[in-house]
N, C-alpha and C. Protein backbone atom coordinates (compact mmCIF):
# COMPACT_ATOMS: atom_id res chain seq x y z
N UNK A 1 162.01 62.99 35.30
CA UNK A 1 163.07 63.32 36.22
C UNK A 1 164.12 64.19 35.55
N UNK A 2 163.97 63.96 34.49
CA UNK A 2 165.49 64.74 33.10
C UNK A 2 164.83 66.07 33.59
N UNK A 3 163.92 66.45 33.86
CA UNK A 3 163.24 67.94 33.49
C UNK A 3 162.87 68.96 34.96
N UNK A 4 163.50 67.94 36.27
CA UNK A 4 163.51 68.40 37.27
C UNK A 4 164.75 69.03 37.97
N UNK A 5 165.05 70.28 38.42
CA UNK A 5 166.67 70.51 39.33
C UNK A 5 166.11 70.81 40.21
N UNK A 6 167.04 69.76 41.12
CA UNK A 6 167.23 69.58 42.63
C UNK A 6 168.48 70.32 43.01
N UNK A 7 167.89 70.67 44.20
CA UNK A 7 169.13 71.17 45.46
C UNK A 7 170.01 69.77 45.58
N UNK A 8 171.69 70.09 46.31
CA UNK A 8 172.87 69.05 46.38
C UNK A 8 171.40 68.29 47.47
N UNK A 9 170.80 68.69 48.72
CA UNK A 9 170.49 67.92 49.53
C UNK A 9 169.48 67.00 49.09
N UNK A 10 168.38 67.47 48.02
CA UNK A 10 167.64 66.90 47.65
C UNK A 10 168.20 65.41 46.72
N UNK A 11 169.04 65.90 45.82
CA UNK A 11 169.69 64.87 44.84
C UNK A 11 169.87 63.59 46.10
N UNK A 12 170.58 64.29 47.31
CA UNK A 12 171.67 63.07 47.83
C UNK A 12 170.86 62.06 48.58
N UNK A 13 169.25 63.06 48.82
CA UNK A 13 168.10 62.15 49.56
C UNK A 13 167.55 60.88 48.21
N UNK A 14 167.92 61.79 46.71
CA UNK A 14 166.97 60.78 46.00
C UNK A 14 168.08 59.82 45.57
N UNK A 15 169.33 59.94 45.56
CA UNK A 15 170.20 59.01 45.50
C UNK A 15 170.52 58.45 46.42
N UNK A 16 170.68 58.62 47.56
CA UNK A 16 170.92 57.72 48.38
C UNK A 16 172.49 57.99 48.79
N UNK A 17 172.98 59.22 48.71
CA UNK A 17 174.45 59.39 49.11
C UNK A 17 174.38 60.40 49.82
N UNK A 18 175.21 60.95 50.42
CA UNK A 18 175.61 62.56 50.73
C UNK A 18 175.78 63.64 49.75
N UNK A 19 175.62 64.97 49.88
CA UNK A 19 175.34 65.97 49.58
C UNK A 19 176.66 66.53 49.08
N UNK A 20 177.62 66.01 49.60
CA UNK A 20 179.16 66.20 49.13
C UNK A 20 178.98 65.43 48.23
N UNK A 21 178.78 64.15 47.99
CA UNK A 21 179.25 63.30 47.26
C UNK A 21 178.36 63.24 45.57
N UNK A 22 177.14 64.06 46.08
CA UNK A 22 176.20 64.58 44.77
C UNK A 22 177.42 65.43 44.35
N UNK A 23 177.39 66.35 44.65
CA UNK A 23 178.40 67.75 44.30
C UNK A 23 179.48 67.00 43.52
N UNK A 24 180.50 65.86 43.54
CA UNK A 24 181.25 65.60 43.34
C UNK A 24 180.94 64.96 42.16
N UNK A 25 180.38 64.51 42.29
CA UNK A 25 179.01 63.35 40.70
C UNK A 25 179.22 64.56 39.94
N UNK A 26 178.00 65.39 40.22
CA UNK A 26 177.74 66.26 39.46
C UNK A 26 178.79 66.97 38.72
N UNK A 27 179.71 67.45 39.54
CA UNK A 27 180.62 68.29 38.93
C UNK A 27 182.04 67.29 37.81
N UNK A 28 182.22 66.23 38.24
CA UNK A 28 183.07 65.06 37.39
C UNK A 28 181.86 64.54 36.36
N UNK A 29 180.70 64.69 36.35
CA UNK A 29 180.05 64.16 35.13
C UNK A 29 179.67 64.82 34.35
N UNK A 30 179.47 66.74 34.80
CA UNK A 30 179.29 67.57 34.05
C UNK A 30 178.01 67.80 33.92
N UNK A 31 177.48 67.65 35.70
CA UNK A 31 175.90 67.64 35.32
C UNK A 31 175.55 68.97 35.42
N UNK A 32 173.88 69.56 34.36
CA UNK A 32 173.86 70.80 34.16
C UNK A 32 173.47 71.42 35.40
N UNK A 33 173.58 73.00 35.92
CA UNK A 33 173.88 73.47 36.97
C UNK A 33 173.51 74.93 37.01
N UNK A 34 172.62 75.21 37.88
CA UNK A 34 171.97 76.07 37.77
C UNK A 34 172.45 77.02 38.98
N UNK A 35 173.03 78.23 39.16
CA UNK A 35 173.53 78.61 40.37
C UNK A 35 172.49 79.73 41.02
N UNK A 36 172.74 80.24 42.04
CA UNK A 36 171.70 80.86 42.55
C UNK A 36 171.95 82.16 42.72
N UNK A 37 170.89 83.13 42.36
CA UNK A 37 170.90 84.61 42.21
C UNK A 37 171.25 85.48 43.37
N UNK A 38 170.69 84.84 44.45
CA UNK A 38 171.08 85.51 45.40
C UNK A 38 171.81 84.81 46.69
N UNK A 39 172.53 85.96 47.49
CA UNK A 39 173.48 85.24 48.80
C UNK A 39 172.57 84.48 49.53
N UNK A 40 173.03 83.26 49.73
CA UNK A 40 172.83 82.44 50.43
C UNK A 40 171.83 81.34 50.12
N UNK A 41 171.47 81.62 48.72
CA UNK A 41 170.35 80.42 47.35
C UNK A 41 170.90 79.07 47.52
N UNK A 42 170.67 77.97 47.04
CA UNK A 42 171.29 77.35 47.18
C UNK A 42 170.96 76.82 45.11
N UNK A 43 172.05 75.89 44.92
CA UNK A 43 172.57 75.78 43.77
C UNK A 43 171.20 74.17 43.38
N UNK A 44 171.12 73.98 42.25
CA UNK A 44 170.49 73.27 41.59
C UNK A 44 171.19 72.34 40.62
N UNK A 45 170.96 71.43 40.73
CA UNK A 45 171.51 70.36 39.64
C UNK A 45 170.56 69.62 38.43
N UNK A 46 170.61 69.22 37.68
CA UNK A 46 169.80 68.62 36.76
C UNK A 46 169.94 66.77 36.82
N UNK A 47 169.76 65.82 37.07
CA UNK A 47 170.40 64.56 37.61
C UNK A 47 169.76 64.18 35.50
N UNK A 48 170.54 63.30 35.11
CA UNK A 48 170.38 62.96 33.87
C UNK A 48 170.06 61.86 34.28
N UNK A 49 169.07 60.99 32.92
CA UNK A 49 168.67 59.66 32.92
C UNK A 49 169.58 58.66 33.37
N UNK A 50 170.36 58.64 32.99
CA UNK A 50 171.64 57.94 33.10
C UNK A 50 172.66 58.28 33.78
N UNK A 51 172.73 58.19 35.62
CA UNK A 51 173.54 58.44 36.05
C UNK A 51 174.95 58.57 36.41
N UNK A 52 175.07 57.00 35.94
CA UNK A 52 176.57 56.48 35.86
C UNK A 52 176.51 55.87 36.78
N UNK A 53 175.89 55.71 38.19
CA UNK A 53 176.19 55.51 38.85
C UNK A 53 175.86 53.98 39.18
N UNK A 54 177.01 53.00 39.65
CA UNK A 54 176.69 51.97 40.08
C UNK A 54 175.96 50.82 40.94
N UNK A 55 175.05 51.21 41.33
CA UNK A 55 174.13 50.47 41.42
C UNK A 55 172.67 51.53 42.29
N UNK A 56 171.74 51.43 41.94
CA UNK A 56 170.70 51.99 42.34
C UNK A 56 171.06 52.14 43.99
N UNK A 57 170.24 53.32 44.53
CA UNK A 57 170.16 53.44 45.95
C UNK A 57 168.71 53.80 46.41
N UNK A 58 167.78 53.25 46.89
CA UNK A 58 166.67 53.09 47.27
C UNK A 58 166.61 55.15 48.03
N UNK A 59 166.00 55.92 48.16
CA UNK A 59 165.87 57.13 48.54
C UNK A 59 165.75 56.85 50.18
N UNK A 60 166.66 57.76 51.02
CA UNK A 60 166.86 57.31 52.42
C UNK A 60 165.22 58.14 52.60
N UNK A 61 165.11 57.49 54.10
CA UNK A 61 164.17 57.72 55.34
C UNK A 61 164.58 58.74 55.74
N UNK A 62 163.84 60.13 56.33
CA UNK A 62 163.98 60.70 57.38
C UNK A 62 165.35 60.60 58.25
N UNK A 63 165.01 59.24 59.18
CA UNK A 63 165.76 58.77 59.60
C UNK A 63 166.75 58.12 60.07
N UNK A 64 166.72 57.79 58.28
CA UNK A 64 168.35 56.63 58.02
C UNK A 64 169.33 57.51 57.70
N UNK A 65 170.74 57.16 58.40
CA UNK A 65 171.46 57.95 57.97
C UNK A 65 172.14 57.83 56.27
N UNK A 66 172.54 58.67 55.77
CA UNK A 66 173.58 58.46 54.36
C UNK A 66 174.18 57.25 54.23
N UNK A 67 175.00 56.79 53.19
CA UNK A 67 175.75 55.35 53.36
C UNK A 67 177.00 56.46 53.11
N UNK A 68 177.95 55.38 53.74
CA UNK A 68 179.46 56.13 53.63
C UNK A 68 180.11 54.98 52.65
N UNK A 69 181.19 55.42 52.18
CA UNK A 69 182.00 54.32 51.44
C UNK A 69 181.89 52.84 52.33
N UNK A 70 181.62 51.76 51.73
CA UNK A 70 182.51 50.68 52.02
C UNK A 70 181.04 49.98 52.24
N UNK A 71 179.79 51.04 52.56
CA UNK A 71 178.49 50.21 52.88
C UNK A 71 177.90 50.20 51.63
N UNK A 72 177.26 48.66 51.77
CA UNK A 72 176.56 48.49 49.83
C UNK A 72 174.88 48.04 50.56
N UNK A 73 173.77 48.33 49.86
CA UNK A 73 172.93 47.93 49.62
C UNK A 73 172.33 47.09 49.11
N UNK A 74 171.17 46.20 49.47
CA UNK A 74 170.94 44.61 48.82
C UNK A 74 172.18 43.36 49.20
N UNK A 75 172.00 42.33 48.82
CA UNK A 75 172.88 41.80 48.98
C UNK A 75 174.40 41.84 48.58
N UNK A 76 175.07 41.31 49.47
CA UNK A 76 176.96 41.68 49.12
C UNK A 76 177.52 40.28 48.73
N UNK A 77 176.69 39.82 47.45
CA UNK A 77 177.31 38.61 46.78
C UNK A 77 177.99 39.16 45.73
N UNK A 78 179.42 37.65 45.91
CA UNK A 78 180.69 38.44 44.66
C UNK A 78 180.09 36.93 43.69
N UNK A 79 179.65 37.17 42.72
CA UNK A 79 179.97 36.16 41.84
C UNK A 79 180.77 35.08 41.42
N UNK A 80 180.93 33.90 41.17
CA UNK A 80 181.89 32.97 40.97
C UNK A 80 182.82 33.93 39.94
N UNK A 81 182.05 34.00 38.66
CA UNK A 81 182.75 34.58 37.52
C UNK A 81 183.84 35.80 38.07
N UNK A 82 183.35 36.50 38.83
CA UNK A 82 184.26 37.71 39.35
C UNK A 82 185.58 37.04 39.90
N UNK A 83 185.05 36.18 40.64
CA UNK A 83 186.45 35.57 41.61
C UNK A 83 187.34 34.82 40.57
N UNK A 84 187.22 34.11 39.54
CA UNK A 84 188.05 33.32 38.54
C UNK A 84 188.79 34.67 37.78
N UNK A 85 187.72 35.42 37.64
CA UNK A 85 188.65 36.71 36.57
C UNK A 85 189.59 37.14 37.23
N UNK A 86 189.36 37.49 39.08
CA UNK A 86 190.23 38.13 39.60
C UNK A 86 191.72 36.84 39.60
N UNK A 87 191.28 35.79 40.07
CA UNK A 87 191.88 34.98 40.07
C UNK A 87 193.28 34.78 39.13
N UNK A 88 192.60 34.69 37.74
CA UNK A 88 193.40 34.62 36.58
C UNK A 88 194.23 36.11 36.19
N UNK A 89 193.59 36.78 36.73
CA UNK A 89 194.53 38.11 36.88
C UNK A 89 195.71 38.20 37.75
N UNK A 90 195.62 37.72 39.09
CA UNK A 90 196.23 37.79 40.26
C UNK A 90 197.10 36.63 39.84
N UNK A 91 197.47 35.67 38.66
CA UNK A 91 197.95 34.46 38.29
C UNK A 91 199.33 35.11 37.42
N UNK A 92 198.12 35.86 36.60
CA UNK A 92 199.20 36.50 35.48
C UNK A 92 200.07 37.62 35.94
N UNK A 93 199.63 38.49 36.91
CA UNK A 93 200.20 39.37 37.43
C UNK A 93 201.84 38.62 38.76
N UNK A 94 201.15 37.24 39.44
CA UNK A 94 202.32 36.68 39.79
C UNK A 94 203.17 36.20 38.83
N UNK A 95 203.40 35.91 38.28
CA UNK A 95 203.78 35.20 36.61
C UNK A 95 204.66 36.16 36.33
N UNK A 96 204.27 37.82 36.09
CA UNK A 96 204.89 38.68 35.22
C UNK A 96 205.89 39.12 36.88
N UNK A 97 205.46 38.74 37.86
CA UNK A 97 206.57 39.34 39.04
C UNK A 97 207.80 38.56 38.89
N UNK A 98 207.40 37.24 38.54
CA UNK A 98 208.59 36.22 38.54
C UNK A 98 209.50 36.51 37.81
N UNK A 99 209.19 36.50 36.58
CA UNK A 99 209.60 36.65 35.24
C UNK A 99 210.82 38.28 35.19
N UNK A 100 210.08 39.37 36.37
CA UNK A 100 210.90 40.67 36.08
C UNK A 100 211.64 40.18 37.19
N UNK A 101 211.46 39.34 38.79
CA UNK A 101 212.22 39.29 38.97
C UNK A 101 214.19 38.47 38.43
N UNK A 102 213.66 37.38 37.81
CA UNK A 102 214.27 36.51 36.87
C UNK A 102 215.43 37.52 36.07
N UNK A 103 214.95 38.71 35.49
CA UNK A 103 215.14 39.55 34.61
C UNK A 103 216.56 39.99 35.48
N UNK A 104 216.07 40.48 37.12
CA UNK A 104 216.16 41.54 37.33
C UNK A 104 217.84 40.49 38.11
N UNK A 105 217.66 39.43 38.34
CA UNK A 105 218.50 38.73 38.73
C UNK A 105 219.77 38.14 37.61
N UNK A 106 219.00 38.33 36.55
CA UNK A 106 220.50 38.11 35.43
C UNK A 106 220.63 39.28 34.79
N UNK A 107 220.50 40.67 35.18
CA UNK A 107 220.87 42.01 35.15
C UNK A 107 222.08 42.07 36.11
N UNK A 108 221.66 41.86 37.29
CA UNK A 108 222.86 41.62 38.39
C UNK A 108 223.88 40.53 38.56
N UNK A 109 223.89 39.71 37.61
CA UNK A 109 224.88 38.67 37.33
C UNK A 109 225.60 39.40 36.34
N UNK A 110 225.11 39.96 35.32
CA UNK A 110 225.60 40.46 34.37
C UNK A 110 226.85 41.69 35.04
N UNK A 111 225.79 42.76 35.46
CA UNK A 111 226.80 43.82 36.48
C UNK A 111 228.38 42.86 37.30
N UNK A 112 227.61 41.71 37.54
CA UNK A 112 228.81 41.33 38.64
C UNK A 112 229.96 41.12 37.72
N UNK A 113 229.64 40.33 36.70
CA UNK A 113 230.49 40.15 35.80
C UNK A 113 231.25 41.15 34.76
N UNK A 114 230.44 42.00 34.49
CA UNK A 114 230.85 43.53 34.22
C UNK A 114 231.94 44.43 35.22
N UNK A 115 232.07 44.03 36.40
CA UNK A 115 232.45 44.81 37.53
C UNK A 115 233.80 44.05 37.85
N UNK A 116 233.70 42.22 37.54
CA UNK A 116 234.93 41.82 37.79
C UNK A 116 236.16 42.12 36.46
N UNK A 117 235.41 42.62 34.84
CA UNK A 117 236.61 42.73 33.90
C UNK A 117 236.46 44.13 33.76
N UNK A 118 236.05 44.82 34.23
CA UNK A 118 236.51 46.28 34.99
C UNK A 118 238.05 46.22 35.85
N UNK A 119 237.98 45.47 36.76
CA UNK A 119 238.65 45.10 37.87
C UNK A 119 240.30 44.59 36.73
N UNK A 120 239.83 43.34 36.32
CA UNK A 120 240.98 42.83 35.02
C UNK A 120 241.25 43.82 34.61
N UNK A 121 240.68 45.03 33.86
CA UNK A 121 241.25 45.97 33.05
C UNK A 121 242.05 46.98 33.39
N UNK A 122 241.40 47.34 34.82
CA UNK A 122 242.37 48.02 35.81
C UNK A 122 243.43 47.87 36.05
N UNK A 123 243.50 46.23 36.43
CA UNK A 123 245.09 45.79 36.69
C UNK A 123 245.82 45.55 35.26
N UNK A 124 245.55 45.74 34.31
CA UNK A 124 245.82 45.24 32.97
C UNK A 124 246.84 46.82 32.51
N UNK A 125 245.93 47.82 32.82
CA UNK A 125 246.11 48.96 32.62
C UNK A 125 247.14 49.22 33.71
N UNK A 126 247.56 49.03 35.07
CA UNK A 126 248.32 49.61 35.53
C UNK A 126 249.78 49.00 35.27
N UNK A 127 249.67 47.54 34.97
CA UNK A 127 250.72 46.81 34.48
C UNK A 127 251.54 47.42 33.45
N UNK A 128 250.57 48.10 32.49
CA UNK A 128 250.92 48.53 31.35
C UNK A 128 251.91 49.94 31.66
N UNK A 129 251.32 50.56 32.68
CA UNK A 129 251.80 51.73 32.75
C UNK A 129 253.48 51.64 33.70
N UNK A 130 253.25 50.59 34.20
CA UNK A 130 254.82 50.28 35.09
C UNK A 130 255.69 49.72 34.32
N UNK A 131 254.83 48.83 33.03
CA UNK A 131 255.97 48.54 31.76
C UNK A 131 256.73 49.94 31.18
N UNK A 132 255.53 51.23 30.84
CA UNK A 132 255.75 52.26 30.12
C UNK A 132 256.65 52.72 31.16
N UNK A 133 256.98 53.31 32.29
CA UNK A 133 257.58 53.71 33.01
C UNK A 133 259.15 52.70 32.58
N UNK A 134 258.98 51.33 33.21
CA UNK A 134 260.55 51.01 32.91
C UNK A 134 261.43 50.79 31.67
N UNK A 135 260.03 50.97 30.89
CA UNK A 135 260.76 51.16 29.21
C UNK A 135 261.23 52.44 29.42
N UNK A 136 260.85 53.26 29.87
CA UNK A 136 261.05 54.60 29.56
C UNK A 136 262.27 55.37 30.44
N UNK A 137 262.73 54.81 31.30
CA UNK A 137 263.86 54.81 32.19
C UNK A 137 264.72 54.11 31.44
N UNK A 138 264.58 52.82 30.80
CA UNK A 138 265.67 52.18 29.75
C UNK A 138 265.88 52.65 28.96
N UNK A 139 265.18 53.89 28.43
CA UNK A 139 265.39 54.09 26.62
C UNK A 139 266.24 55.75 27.16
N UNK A 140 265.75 56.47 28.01
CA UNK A 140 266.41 57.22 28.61
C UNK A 140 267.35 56.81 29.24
N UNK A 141 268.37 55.82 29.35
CA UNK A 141 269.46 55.13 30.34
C UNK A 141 270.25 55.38 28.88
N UNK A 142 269.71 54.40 27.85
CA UNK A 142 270.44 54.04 26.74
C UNK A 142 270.71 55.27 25.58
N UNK A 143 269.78 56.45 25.60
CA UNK A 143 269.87 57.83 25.16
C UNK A 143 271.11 58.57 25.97
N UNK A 144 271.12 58.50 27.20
CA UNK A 144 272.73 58.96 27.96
C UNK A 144 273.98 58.71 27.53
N UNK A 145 274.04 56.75 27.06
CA UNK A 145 274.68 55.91 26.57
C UNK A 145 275.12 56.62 25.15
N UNK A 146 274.08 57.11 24.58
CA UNK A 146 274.38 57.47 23.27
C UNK A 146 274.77 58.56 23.31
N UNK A 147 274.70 59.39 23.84
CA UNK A 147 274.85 60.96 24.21
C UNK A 147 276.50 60.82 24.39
N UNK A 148 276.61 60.06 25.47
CA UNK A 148 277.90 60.09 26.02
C UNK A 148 279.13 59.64 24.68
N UNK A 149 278.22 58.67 23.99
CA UNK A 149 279.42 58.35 22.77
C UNK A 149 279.26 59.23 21.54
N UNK A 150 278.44 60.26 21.41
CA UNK A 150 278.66 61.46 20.78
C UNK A 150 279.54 62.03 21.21
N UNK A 151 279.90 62.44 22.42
CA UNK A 151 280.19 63.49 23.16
C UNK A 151 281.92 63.61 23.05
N UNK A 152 282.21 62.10 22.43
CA UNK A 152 283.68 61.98 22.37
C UNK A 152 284.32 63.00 20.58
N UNK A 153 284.77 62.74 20.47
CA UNK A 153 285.69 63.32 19.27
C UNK A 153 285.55 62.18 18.36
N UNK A 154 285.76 62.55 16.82
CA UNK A 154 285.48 61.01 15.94
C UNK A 154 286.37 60.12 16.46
N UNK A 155 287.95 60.40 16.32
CA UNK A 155 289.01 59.83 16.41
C UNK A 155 288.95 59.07 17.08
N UNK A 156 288.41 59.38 18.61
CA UNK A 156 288.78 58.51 19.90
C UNK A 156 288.06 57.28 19.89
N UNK A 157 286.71 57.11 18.68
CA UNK A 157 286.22 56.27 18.93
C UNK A 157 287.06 54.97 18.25
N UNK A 158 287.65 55.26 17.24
CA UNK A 158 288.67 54.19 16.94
C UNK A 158 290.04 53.94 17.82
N UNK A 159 290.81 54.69 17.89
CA UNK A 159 291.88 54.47 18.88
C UNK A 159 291.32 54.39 20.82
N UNK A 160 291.88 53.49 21.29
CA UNK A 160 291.50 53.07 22.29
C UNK A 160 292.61 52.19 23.28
């Protein structure tokens, strides 16, 4: 079979898929590819021993149509073992939801608490600035004060 190239239609009869879906094999697996010399030839593929492909497909009838996604061949038994793996996956994967949500809930305690000494600092800070303001009206009140007792003559400040 290594030593035979088939047309996309032929492959998809001996696989058991569509003719698109050879094309798509072929070209994601890098199968070798023979193109055609003249308009309207049709192209050749080489199908390798080893397809990749997951599970054998019996070569359709004449009259059976292609399988489309979602239809399987032979029986459609899931294994115990499959269902525990998925199982224990679907365990750990709830586990790790908890856990980020957990995360994600003392992130936002944190913010809240971040947001209320924001709030403190704000008012901390404006306090400060209405102190600086009435210091600063006092020290300028008491600079007038001083101004004004320059402003006299030495003398006068003793006689009175």
């Amino acid at each position: 079979m290594a030593e035979d190239w088939f047309t996309y239609a032929e492959a998809a009869r001996l696989l058991g898929k569509t003719p698109e879906a050879v094309r798509a094999i072929a070209r994601r697996q890098h199968w070798p590819r023979q193109t055609p010399n003249l308009p309207g030839g049709h192209a050749r593929v080489q199908i390798p021993e080893m397809t990749g492909l997951d599970r054998p497909c019996p070569p359709l009838t004449d009259g059976q149509p292609p399988l489309t996604d979602g239809q399987m061949t032979g029986p459609d038994r899931v294994s115990d073992d499959v269902v525990r793996v998925f199982d224990r996956a679907l365990a750990a994967l709830q586990q790790q939801l908890e856990h980020e949500r957990e995360r994600a809930d003392r992130a936002e305690h944190r913010i809240d608490e971040l947001h209320q000494r924001i709030d403190e600092l704000h008012t901390a800070l404006a306090d400060a600035v209405t102190a600086e303001r009435i210091a600063a009206g006092e020290a300028a009140a008491l600079r007038a004060i001083v101004d004004g007792l320059r402003a006299r003559p030495w003398w006068r400040r003793w006689r009175k």
